[in-house]
C-alpha atoms as a PDB file:
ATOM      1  CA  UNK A   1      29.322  -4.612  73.798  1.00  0.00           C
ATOM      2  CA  UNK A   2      26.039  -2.417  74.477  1.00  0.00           C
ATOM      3  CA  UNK A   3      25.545  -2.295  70.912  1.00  0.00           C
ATOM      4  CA  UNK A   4      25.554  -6.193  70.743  1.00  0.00           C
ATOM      5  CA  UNK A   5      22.504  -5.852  73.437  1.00  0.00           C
ATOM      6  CA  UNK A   6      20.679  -3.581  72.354  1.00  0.00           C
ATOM      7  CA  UNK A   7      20.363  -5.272  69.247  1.00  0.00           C
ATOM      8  CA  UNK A   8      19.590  -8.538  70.456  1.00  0.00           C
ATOM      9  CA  UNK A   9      16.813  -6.921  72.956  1.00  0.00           C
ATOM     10  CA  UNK A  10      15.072  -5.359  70.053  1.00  0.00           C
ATOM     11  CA  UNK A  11      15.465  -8.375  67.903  1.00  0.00           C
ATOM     12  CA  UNK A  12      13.638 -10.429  70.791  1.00  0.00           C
ATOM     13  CA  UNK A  13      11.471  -7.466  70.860  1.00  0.00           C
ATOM     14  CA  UNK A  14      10.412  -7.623  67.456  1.00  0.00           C
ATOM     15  CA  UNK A  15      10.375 -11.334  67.485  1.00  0.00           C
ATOM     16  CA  UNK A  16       7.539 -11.532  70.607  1.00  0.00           C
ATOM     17  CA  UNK A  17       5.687  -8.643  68.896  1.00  0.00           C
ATOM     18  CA  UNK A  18       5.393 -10.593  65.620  1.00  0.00           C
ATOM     19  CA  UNK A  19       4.613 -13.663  66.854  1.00  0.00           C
ATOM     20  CA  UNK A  20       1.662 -12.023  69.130  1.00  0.00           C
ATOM     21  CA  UNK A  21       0.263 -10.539  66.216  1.00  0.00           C
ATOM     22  CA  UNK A  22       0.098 -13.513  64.360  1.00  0.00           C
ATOM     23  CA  UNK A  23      -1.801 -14.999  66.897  1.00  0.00           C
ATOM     24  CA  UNK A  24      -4.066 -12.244  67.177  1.00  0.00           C
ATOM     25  CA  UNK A  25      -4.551 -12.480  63.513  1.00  0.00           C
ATOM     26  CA  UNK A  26      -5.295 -15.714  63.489  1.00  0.00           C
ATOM     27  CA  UNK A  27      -8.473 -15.533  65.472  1.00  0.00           C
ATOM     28  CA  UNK A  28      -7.585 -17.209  68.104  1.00  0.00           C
ATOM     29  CA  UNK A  29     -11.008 -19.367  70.104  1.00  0.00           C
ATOM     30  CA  UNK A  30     -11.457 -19.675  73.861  1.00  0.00           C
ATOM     31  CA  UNK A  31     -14.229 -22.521  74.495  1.00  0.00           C
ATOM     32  CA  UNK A  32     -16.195 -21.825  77.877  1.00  0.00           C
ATOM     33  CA  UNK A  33     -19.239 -23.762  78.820  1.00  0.00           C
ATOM     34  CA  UNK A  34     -21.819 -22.690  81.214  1.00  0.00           C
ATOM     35  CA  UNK A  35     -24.597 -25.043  82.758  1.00  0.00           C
ATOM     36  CA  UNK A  36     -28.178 -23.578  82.666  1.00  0.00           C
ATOM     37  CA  UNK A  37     -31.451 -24.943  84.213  1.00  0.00           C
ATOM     38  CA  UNK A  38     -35.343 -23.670  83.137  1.00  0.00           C
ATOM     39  CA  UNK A  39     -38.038 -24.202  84.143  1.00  0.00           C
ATOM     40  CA  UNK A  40     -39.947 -24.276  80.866  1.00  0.00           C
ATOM     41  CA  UNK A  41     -38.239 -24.593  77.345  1.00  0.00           C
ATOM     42  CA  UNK A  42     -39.712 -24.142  73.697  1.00  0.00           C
ATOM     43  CA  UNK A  43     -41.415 -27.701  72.670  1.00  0.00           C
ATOM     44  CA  UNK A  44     -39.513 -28.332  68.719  1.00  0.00           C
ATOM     45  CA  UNK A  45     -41.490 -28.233  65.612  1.00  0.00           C
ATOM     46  CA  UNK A  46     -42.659 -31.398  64.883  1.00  0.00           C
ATOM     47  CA  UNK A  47     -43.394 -32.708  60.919  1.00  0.00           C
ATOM     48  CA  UNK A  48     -45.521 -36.079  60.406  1.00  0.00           C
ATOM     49  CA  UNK A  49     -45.988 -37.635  56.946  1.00  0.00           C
ATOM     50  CA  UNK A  50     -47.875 -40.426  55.752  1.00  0.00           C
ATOM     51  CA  UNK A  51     -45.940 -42.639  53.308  1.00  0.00           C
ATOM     52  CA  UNK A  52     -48.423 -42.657  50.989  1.00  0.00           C
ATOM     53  CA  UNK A  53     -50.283 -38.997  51.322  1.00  0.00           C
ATOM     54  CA  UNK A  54     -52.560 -39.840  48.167  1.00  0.00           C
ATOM     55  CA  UNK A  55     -55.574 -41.717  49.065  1.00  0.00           C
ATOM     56  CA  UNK A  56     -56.457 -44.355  46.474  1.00  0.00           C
ATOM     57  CA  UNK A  57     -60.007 -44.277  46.828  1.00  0.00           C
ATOM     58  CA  UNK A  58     -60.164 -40.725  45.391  1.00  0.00           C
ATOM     59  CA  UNK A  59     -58.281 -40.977  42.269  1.00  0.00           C
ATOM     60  CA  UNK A  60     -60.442 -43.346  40.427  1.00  0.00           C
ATOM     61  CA  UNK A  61     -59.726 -46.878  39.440  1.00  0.00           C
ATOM     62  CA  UNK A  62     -57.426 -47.168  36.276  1.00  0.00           C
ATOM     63  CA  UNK A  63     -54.955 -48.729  34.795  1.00  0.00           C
ATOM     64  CA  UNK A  64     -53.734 -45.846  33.280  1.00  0.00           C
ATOM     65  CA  UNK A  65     -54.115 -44.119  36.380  1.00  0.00           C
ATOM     66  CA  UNK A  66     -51.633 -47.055  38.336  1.00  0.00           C
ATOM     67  CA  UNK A  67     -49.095 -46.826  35.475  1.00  0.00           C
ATOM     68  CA  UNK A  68     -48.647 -43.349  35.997  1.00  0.00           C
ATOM     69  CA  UNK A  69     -48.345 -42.920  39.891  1.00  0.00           C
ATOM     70  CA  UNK A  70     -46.089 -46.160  39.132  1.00  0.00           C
ATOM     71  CA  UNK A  71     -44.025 -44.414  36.637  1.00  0.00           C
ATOM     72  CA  UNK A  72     -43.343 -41.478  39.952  1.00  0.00           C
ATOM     73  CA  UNK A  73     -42.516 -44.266  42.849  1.00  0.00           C
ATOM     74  CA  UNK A  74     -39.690 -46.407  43.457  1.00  0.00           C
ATOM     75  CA  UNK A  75     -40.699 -49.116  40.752  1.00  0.00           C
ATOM     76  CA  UNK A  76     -40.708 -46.723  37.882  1.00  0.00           C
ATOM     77  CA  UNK A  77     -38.035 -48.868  36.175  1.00  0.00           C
ATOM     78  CA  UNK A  78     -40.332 -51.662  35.905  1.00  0.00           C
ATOM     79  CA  UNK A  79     -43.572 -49.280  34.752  1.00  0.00           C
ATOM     80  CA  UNK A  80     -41.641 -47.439  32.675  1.00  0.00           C
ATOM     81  CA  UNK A  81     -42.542 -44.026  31.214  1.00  0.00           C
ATOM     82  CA  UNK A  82     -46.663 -43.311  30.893  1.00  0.00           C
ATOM     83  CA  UNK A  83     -48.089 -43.281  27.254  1.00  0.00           C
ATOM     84  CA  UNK A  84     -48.855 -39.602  26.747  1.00  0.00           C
ATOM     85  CA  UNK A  85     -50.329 -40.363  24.005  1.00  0.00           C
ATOM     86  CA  UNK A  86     -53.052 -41.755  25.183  1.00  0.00           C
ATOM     87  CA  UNK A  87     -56.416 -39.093  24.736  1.00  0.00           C
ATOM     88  CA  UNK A  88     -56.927 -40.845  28.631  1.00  0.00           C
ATOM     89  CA  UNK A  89     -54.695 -38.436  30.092  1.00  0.00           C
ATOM     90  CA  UNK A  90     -55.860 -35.424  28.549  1.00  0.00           C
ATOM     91  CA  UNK A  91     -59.533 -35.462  29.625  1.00  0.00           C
ATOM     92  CA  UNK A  92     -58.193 -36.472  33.111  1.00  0.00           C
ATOM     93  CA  UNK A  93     -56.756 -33.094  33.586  1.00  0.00           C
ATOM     94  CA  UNK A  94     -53.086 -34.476  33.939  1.00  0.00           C
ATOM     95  CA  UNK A  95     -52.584 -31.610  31.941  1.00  0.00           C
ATOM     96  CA  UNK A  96     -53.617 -28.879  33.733  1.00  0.00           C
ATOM     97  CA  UNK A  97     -52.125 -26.503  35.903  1.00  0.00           C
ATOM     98  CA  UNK A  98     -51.819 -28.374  39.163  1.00  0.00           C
ATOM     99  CA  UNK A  99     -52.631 -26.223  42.107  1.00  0.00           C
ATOM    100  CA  UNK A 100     -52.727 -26.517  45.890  1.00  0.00           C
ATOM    101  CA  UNK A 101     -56.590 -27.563  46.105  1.00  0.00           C
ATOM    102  CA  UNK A 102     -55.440 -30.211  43.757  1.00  0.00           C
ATOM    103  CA  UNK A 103     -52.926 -32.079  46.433  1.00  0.00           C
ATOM    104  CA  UNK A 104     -55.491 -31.615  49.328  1.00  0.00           C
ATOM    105  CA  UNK A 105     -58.443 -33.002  47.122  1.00  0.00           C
ATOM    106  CA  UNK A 106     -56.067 -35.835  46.535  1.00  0.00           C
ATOM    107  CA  UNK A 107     -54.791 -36.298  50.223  1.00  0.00           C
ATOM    108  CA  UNK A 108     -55.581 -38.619  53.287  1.00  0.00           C
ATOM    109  CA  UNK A 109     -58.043 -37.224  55.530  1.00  0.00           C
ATOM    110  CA  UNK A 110     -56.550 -35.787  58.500  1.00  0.00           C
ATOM    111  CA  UNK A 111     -59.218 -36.650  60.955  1.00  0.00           C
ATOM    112  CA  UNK A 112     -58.648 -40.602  59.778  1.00  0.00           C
ATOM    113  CA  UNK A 113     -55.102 -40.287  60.010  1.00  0.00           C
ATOM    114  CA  UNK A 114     -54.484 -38.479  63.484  1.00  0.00           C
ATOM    115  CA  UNK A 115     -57.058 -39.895  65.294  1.00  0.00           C
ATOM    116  CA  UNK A 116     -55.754 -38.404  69.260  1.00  0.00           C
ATOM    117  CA  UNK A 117     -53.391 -35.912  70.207  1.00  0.00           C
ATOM    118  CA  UNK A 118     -52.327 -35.172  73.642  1.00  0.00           C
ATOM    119  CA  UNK A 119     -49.580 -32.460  74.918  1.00  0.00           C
ATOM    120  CA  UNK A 120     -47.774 -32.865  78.269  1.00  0.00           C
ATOM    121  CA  UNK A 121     -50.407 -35.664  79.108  1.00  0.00           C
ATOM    122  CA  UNK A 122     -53.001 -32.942  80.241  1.00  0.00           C
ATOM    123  CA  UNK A 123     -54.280 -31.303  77.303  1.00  0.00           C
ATOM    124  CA  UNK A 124     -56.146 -33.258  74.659  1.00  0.00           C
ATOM    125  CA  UNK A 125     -55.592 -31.440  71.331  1.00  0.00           C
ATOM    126  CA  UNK A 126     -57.722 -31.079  68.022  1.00  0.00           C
ATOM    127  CA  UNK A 127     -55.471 -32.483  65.486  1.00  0.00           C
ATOM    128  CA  UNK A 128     -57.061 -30.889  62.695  1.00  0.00           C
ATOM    129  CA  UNK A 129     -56.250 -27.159  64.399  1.00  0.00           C
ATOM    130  CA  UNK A 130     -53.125 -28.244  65.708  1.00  0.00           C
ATOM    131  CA  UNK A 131     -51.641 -29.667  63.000  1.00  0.00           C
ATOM    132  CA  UNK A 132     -51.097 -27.378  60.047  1.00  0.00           C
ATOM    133  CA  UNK A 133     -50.816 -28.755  56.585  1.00  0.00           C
ATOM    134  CA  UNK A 134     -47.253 -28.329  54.918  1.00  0.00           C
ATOM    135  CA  UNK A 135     -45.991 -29.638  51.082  1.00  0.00           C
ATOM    136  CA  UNK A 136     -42.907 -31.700  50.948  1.00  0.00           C
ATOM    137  CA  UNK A 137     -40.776 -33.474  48.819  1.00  0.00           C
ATOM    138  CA  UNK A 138     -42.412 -36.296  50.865  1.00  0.00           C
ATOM    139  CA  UNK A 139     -45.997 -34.864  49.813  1.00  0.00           C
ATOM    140  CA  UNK A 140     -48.505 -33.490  52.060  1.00  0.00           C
ATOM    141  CA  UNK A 141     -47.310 -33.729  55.445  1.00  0.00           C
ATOM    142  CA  UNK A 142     -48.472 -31.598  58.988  1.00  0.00           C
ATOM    143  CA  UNK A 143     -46.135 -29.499  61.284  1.00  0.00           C
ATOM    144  CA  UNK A 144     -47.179 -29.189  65.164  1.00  0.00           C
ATOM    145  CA  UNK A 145     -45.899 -26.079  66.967  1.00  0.00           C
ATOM    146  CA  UNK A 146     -44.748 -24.895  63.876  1.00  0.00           C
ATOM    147  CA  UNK A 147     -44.802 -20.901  65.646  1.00  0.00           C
ATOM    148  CA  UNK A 148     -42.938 -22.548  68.914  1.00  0.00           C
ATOM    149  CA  UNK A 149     -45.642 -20.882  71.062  1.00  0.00           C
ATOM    150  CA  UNK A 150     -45.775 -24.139  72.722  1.00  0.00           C
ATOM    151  CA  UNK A 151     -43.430 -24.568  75.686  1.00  0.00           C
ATOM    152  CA  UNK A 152     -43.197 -27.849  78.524  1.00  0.00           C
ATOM    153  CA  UNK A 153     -41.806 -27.860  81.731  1.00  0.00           C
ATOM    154  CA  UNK A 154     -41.609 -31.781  82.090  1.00  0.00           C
ATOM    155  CA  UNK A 155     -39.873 -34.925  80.400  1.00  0.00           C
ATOM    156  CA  UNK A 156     -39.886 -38.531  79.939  1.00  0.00           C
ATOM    157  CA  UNK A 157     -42.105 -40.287  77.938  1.00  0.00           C
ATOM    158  CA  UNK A 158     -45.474 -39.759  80.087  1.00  0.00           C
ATOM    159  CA  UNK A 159     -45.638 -36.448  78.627  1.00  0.00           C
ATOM    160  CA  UNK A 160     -44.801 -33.760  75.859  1.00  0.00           C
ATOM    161  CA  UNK A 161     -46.835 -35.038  72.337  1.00  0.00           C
ATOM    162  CA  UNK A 162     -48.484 -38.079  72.239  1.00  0.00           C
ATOM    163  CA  UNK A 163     -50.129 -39.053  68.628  1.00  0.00           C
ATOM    164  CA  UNK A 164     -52.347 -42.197  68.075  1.00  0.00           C
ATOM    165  CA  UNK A 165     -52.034 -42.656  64.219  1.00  0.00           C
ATOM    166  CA  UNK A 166     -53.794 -44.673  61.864  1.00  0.00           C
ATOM    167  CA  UNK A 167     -51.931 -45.362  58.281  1.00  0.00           C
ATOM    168  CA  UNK A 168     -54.932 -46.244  56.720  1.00  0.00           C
ATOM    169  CA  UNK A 169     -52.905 -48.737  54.677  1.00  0.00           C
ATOM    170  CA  UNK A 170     -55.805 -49.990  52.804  1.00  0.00           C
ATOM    171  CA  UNK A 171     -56.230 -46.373  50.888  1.00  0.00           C
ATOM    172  CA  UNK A 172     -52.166 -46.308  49.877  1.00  0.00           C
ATOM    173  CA  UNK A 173     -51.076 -46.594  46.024  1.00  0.00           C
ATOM    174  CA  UNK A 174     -47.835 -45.975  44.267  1.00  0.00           C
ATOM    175  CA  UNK A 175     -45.742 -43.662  45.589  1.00  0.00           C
ATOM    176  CA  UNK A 176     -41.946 -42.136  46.443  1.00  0.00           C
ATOM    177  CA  UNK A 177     -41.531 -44.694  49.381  1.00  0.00           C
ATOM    178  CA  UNK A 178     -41.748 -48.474  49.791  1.00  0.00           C
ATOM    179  CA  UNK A 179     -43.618 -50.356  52.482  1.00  0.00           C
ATOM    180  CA  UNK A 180     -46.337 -48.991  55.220  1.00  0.00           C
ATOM    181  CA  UNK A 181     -46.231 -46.220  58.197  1.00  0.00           C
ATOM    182  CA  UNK A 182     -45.127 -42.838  58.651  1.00  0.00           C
ATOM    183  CA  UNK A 183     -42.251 -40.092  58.390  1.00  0.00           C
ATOM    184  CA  UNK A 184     -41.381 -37.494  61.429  1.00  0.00           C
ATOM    185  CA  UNK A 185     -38.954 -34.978  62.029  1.00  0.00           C
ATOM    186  CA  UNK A 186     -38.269 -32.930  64.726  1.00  0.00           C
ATOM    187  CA  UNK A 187     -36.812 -29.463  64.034  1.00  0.00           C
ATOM    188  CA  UNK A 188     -37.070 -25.736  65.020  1.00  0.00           C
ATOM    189  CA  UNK A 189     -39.684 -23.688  64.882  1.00  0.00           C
ATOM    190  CA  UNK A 190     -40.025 -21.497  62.473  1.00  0.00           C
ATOM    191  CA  UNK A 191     -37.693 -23.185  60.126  1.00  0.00           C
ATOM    192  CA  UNK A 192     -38.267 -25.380  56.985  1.00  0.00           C
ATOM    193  CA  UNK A 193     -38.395 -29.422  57.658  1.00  0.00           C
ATOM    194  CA  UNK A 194     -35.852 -31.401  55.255  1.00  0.00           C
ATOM    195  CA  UNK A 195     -38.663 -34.500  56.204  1.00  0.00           C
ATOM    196  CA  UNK A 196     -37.270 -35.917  52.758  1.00  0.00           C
ATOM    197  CA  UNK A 197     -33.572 -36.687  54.087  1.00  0.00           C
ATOM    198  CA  UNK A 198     -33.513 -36.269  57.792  1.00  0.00           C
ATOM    199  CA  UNK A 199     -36.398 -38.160  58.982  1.00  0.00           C
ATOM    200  CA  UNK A 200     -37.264 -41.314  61.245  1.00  0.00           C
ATOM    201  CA  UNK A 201     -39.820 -43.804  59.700  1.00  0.00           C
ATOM    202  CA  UNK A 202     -42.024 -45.789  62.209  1.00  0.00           C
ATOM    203  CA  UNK A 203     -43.927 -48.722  61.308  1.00  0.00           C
ATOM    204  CA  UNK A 204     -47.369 -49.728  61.487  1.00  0.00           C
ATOM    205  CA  UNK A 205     -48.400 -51.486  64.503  1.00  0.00           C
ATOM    206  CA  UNK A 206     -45.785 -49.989  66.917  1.00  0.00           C
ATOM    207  CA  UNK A 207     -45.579 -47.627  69.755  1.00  0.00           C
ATOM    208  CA  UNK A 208     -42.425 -45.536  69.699  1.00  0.00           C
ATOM    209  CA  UNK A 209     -40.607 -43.258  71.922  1.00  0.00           C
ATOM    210  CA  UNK A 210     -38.864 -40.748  70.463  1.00  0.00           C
ATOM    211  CA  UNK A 211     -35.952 -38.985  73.200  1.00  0.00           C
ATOM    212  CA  UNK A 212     -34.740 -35.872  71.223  1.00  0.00           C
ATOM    213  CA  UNK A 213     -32.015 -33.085  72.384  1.00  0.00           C
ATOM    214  CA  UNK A 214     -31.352 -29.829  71.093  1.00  0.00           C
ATOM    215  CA  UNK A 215     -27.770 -29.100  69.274  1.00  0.00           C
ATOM    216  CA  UNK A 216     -27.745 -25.554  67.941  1.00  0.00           C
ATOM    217  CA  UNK A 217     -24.880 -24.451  66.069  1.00  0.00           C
ATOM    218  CA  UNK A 218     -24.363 -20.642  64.811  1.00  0.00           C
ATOM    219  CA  UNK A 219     -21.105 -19.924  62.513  1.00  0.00           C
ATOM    220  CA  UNK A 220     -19.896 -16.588  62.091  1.00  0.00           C
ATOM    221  CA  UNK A 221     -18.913 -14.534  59.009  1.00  0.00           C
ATOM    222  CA  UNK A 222     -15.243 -14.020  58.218  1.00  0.00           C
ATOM    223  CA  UNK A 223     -12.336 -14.036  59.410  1.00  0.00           C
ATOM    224  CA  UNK A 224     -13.904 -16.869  60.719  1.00  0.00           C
ATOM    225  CA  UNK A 225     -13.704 -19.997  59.430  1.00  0.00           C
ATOM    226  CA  UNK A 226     -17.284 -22.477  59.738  1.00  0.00           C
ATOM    227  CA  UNK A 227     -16.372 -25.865  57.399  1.00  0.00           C
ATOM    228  CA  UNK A 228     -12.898 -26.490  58.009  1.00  0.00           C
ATOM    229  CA  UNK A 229     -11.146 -24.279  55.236  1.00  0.00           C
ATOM    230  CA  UNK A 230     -14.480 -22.179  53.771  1.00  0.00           C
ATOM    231  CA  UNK A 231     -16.121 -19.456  55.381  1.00  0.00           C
ATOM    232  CA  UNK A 232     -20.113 -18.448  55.832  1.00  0.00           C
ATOM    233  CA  UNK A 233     -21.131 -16.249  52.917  1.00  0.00           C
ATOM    234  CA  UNK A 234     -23.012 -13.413  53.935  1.00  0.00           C
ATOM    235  CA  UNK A 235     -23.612 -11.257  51.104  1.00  0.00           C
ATOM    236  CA  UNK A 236     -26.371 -12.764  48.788  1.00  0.00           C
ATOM    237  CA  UNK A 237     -28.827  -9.981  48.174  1.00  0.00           C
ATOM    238  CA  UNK A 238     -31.747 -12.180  46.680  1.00  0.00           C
ATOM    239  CA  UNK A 239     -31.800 -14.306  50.358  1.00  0.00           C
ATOM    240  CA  UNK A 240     -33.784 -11.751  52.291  1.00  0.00           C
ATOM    241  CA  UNK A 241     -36.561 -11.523  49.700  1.00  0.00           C
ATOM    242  CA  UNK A 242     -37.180 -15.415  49.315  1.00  0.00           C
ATOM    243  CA  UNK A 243     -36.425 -16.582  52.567  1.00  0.00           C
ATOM    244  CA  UNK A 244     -39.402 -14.579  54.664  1.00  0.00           C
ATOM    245  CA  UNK A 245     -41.379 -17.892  54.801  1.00  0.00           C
ATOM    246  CA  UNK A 246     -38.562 -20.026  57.299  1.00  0.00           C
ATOM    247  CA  UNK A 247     -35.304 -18.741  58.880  1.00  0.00           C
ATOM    248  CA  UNK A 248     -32.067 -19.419  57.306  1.00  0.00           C
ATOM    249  CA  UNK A 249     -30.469 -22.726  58.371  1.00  0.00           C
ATOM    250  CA  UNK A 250     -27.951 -24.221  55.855  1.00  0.00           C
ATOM    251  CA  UNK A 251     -30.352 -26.942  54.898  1.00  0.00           C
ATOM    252  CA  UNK A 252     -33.024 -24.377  53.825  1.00  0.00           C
ATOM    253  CA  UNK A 253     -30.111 -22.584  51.618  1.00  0.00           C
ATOM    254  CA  UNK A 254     -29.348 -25.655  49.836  1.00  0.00           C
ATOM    255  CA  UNK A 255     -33.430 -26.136  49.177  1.00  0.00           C
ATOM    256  CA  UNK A 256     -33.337 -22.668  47.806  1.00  0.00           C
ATOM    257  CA  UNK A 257     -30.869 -22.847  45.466  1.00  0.00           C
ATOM    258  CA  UNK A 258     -31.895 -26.251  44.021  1.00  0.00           C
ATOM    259  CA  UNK A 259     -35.025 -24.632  43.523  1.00  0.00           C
ATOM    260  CA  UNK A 260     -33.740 -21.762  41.722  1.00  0.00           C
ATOM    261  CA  UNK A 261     -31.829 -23.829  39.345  1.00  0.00           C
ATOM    262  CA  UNK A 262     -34.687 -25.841  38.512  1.00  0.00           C
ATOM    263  CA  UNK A 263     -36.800 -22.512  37.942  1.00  0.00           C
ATOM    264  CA  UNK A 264     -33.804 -21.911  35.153  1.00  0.00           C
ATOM    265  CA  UNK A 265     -34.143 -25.168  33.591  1.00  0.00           C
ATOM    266  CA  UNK A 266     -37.444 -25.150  32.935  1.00  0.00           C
ATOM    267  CA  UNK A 267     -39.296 -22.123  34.188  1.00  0.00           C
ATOM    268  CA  UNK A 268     -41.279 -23.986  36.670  1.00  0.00           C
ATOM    269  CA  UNK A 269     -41.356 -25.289  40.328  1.00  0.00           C
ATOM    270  CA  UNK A 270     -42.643 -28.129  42.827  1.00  0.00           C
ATOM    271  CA  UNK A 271     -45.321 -26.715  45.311  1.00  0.00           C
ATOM    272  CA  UNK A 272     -42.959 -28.406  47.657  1.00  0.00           C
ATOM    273  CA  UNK A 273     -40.240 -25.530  46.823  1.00  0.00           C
ATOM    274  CA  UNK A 274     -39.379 -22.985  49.206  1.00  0.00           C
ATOM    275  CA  UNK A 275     -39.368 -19.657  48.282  1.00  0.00           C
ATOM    276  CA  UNK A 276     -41.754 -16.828  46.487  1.00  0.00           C
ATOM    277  CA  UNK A 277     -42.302 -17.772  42.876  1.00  0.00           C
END
């Protein structure tokens, strides 16, 4: 008869201690939430783009020149490829080595295009030093508080950045997007602005308020999982040495390694790439 419980107590012994190490194996997570109030936070990173960056008047008036800044926009199925061929294109320098100087001698001018700045309705800024010039899938664009060294301590929509903008829509030619006004994105500071796919286009001839909130999410290496059934890789050697412009946010990843791949393809990269090349 003792036999009988002794046996059955260490069965239901063993059984608790498995099933408690299971569940410590299995990572259990305990969710607590914790309201905080400041006084001041970090004002985001904000990215503005013109949708047309190139400004008309200084590329020169040609039809060769419209067929092949068609042949790169949206329409490019109806211009078709450009006619290399033609000696045009060669004593245009469209085949030299394009550099930055090149983009900026092509851009809007940022002093017609921002025409005020204000931040937290007291301070009037100087675009031009405030703003700092950034390359994009989306072209040239310009990132305020790119360093987060500028904080706010008030809301609503009487204060924080105010921009009075002018699209100069009279200076726009073929490009990647269709139609008038500009691109903006609000991210972190300090990290790299995917403008291309995650930003808000406003019209001309609007005023907009833009209400923003921070999420911030940070996943953790294994055992833990971060995307359902996959974990966070943590072990890529080459990510410290090309990733000293931005921090690492999974967007930013994905722009590396796109860039990467194309640098295999064809030994050669957008000035809109991340990375040291």
């Amino acid at each position: 008869f003792w036999s009988i419980i002794i046996l059955a107590s260490f069965s239901y012994l063993m059984y608790t201690v498995v099933n408690e190490l299971r569940q410590y194996y299995s990572y259990p997570i305990r969710t607590q939430v914790n309201v905080e109030y400041h006084t001041e936070m970090t004002f985001p990173a904000l990215t503005i783009c013109n949708l047309c960056w190139r400004n008309k008047s200084k590329l020169g008036d040609s039809l060769n020149q419209d067929a092949f800044y068609g042949s790169i926009s949206e329409f490019s199925h109806v211009f078709g490829h450009p006619n290399w061929s033609d000696p045009w294109y060669g004593e245009n320098g469209f085949y030299n080595e394009t550099t930055e100087d090149f983009f900026f001698d092509q851009a809007m001018d940022l002093s017609k295009f921002l025409l005020q700045c204000w931040f937290d309705n007291t301070n009037q800024l100087v675009c031009e030093q405030d703003f700092v010039p950034i390359f994009t899938p989306s072209g040239l664009c310009y990132t305020f508080n790119g360093d987060g060294r500028r904080k706010t301590t008030f809301s609503g929509s009487r204060y924080n950045l105010h921009l009075y903008v002018d699209v100069n829509s009279d200076s726009y030619t073929w490009g990647s997007a269709v139609g008038t006004g500009i691109q903006i994105l609000a991210h972190e500071p300090g990290t790299n602005p995917d403008i291309s796919s995650l930003g808000v286009r406003v019209k001309p001839g609007s005023s907009v308020y833009a209400e923003i909130s921070k999420r911030e999410y940070t996943y953790l290496e294994r055992p833990y999982k971060a995307f359902a059934e996959q974990y966070c890789e943590t072990d890529f050697p080459t990510w410290s040495s090309s990733s000293e412009q931005f921090s690492y946010t999974r967007q930013y990843c994905f722009q590396l390694c796109f860039a990467r791949i194309v640098e295999i393809k064809c030994q050669c990269h957008l000035v809109s790439f991340p990375g040291k090349y």
